[in-house]
C-alpha atoms as a PDB file:
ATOM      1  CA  UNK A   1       0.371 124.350 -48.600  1.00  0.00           C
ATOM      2  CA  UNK A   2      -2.878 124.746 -47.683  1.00  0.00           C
ATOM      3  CA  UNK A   3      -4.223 123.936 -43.975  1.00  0.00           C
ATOM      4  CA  UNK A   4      -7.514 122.566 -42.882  1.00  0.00           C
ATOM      5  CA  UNK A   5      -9.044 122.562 -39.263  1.00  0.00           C
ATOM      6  CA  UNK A   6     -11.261 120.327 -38.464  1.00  0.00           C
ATOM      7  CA  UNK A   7     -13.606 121.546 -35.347  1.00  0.00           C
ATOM      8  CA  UNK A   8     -15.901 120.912 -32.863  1.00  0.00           C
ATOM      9  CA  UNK A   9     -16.261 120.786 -29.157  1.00  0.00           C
ATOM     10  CA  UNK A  10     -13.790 119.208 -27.346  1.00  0.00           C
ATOM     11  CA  UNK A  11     -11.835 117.688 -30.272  1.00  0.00           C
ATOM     12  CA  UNK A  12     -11.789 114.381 -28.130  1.00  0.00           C
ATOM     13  CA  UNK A  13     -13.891 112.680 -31.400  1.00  0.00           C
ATOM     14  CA  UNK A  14     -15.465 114.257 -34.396  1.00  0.00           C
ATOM     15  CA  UNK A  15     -12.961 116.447 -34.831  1.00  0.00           C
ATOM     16  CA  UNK A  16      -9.934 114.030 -34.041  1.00  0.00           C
ATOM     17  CA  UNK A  17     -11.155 111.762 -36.198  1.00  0.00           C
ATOM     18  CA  UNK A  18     -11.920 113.906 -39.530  1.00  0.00           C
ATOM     19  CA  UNK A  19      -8.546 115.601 -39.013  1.00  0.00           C
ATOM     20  CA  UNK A  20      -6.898 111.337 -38.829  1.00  0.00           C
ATOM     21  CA  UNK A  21      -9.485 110.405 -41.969  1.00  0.00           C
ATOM     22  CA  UNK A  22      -9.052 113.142 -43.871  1.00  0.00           C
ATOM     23  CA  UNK A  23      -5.034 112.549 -43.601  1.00  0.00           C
ATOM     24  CA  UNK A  24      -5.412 109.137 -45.144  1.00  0.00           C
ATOM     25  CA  UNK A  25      -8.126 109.838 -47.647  1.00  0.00           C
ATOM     26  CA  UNK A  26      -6.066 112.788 -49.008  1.00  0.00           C
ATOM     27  CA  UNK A  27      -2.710 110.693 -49.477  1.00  0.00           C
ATOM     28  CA  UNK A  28      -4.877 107.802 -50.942  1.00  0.00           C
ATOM     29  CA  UNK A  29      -6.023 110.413 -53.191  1.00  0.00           C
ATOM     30  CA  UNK A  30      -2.973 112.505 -54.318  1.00  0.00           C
ATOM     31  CA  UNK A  31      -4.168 115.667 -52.241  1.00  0.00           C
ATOM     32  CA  UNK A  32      -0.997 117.775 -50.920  1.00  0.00           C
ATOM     33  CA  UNK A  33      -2.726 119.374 -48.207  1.00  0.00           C
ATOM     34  CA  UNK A  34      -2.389 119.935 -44.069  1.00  0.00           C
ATOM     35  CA  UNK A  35      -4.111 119.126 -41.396  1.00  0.00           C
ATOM     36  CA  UNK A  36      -5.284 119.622 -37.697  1.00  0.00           C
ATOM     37  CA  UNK A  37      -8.434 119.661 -35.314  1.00  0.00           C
ATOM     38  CA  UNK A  38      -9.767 122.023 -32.591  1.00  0.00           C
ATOM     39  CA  UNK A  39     -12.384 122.601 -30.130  1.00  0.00           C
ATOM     40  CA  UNK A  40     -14.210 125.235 -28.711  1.00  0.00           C
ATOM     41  CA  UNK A  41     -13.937 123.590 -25.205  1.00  0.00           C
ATOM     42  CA  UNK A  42     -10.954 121.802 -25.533  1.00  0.00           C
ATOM     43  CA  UNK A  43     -10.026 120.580 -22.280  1.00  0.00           C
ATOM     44  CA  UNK A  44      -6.733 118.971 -22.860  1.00  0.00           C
ATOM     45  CA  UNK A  45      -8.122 115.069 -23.143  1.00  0.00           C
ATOM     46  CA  UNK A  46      -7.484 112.358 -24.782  1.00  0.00           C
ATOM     47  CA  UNK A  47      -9.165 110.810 -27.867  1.00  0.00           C
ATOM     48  CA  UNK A  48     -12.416 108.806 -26.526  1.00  0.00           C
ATOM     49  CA  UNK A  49     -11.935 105.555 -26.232  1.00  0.00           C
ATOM     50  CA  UNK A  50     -15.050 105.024 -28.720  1.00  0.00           C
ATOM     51  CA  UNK A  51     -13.427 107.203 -31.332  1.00  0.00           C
ATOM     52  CA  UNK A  52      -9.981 105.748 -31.065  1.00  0.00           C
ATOM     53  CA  UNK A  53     -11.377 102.044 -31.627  1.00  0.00           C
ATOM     54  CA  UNK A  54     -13.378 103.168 -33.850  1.00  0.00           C
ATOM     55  CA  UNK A  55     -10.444 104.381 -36.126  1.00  0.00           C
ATOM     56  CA  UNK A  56      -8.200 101.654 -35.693  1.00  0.00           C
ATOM     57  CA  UNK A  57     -11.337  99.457 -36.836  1.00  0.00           C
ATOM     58  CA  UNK A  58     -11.479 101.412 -40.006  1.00  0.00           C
ATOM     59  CA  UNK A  59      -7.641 100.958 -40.711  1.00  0.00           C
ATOM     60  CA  UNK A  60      -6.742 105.207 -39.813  1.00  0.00           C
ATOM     61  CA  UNK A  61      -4.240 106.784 -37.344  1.00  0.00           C
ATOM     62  CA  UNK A  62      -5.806 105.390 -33.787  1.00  0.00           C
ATOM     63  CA  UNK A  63      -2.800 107.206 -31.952  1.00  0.00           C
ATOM     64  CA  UNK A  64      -3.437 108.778 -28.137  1.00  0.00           C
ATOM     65  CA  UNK A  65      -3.053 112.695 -28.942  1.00  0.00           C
ATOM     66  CA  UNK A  66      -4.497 115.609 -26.337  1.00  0.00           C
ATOM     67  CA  UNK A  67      -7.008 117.641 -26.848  1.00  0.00           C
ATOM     68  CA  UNK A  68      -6.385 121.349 -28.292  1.00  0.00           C
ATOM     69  CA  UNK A  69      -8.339 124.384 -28.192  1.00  0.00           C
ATOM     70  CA  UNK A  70      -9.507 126.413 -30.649  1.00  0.00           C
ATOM     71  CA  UNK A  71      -6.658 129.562 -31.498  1.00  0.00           C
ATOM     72  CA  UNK A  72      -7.845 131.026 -34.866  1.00  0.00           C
ATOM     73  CA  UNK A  73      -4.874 131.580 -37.238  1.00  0.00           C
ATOM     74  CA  UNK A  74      -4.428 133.592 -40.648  1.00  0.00           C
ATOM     75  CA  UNK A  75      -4.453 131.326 -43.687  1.00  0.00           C
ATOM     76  CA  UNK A  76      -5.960 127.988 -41.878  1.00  0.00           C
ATOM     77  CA  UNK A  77      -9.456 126.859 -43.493  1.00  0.00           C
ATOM     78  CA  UNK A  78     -12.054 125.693 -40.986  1.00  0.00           C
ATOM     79  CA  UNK A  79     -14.287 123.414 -41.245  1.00  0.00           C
ATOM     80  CA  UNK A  80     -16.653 122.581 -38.547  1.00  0.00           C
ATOM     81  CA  UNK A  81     -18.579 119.629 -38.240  1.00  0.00           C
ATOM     82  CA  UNK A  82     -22.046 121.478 -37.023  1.00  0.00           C
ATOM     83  CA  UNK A  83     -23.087 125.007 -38.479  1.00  0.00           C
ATOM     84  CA  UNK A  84     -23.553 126.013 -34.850  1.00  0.00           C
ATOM     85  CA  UNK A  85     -20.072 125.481 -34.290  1.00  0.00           C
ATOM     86  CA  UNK A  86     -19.056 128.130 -37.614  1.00  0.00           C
ATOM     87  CA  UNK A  87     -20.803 130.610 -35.423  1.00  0.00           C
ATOM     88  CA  UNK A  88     -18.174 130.871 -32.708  1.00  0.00           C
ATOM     89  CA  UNK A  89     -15.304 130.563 -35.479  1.00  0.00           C
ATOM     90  CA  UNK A  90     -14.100 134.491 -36.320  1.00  0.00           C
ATOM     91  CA  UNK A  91     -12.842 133.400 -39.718  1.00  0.00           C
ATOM     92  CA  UNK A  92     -13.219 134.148 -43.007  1.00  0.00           C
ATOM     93  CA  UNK A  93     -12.637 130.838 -44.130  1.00  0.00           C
ATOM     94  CA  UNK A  94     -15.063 129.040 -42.460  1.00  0.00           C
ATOM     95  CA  UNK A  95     -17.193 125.979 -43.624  1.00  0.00           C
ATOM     96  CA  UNK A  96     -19.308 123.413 -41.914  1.00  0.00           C
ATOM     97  CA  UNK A  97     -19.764 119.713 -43.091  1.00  0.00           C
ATOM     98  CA  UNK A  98     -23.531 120.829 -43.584  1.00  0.00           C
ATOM     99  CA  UNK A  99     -22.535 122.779 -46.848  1.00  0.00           C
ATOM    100  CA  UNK A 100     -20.404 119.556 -48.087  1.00  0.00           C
ATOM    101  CA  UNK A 101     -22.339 115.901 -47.268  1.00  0.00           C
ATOM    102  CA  UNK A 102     -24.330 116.794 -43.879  1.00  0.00           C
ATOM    103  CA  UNK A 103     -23.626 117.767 -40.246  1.00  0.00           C
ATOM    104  CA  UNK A 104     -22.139 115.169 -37.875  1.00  0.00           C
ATOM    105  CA  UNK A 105     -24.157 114.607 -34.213  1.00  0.00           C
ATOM    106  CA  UNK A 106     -21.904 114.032 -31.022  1.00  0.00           C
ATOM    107  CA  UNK A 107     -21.386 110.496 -30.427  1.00  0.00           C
ATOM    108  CA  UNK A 108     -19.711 111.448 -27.243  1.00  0.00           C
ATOM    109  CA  UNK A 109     -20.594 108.711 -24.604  1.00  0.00           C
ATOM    110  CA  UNK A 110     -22.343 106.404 -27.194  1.00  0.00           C
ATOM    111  CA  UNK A 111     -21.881 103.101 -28.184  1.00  0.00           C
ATOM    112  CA  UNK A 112     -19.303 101.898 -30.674  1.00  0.00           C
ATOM    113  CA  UNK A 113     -22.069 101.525 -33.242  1.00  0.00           C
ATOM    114  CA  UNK A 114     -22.991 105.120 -32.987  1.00  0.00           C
ATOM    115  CA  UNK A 115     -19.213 106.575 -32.805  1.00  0.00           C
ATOM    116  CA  UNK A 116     -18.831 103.923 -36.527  1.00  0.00           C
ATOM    117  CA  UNK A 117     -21.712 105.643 -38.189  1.00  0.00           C
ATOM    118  CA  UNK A 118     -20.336 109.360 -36.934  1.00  0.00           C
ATOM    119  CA  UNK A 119     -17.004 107.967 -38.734  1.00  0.00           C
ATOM    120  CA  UNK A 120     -18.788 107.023 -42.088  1.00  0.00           C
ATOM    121  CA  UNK A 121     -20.476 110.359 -42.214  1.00  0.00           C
ATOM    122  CA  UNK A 122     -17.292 112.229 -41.431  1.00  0.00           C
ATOM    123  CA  UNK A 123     -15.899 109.930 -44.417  1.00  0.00           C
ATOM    124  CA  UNK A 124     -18.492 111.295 -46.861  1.00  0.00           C
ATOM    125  CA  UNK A 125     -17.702 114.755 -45.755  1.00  0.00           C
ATOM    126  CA  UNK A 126     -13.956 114.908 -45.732  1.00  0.00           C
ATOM    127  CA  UNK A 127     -14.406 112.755 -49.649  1.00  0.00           C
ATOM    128  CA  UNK A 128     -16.281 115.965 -50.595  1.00  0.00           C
ATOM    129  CA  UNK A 129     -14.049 118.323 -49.144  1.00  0.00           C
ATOM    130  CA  UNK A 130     -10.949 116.597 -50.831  1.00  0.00           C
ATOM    131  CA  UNK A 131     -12.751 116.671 -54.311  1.00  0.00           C
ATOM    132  CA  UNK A 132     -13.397 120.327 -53.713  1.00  0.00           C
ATOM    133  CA  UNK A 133      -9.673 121.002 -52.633  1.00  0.00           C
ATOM    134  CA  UNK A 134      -8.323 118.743 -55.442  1.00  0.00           C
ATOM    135  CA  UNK A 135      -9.841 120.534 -58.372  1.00  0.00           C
ATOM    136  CA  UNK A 136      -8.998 124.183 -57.350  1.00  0.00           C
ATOM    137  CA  UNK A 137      -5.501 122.472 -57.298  1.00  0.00           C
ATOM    138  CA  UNK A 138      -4.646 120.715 -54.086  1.00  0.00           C
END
């Protein structure tokens, strides 16, 4: 089955929350497919609060979960959510929401407005990404 990683920096919101959309969006849409989050400075936190209301507002997975960092494995698909992040990512499968619908900014320490709009962009990102994975057979 084929495994997607969503990252970013600390995988305390953008990331966290594509990996909890894109689970949801890809059983709503038939897609048999795995997924997870990372960041490049994980530091073993928790969701932001922002991120986690944000989610449960939307009607996704608005569960506590730690932070992890980023440890590259064979046969994983990344997908970061900045193409500055696909820089530090020593994978051949690498991708960056800016080659699907359009990077995501940081909402980290924002409002609950600006964390919302972060999760509607990550929504038309992980959409495209599910398309993609659903007809090459996903």
């Amino acid at each position: 089955m084929l495994e997607v990683c969503f990252v970013c920096t600390g995988d305390t919101c953008r990331s966290v929350m594509a990996e909890r959309i894109a689970r949801k969006m890809a059983k709503d849409m038939g897609v048999r497919c795995k997924f997870s989050s990372a960041g490049l400075e994980a530091k073993r936190e928790n969701i932001s609060d922002n991120a986690r209301l944000t989610l449960k507002k939307l009607g996704y997975d608005y569960s506590n979960r730690t932070s992890v960092q980023l440890k590259e494995r064979p046969n994983v698909v990344y997908v970061c959510v900045t193409g500055s992040h696909k820089q530090f990512v020593e994978s051949a499968r690498v991708i960056s929401f800016k080659s699907l619908a359009g990077e995501v900014l940081d909402p980290y320490g924002k409002d609950l407005e600006t964390y919302e709009k972060c999760a509607h962009l990550i929504e038309e990102n992980v959409k495209v990404l599910l398309e993609k994975i659903k007809r090459l057979g996903g």
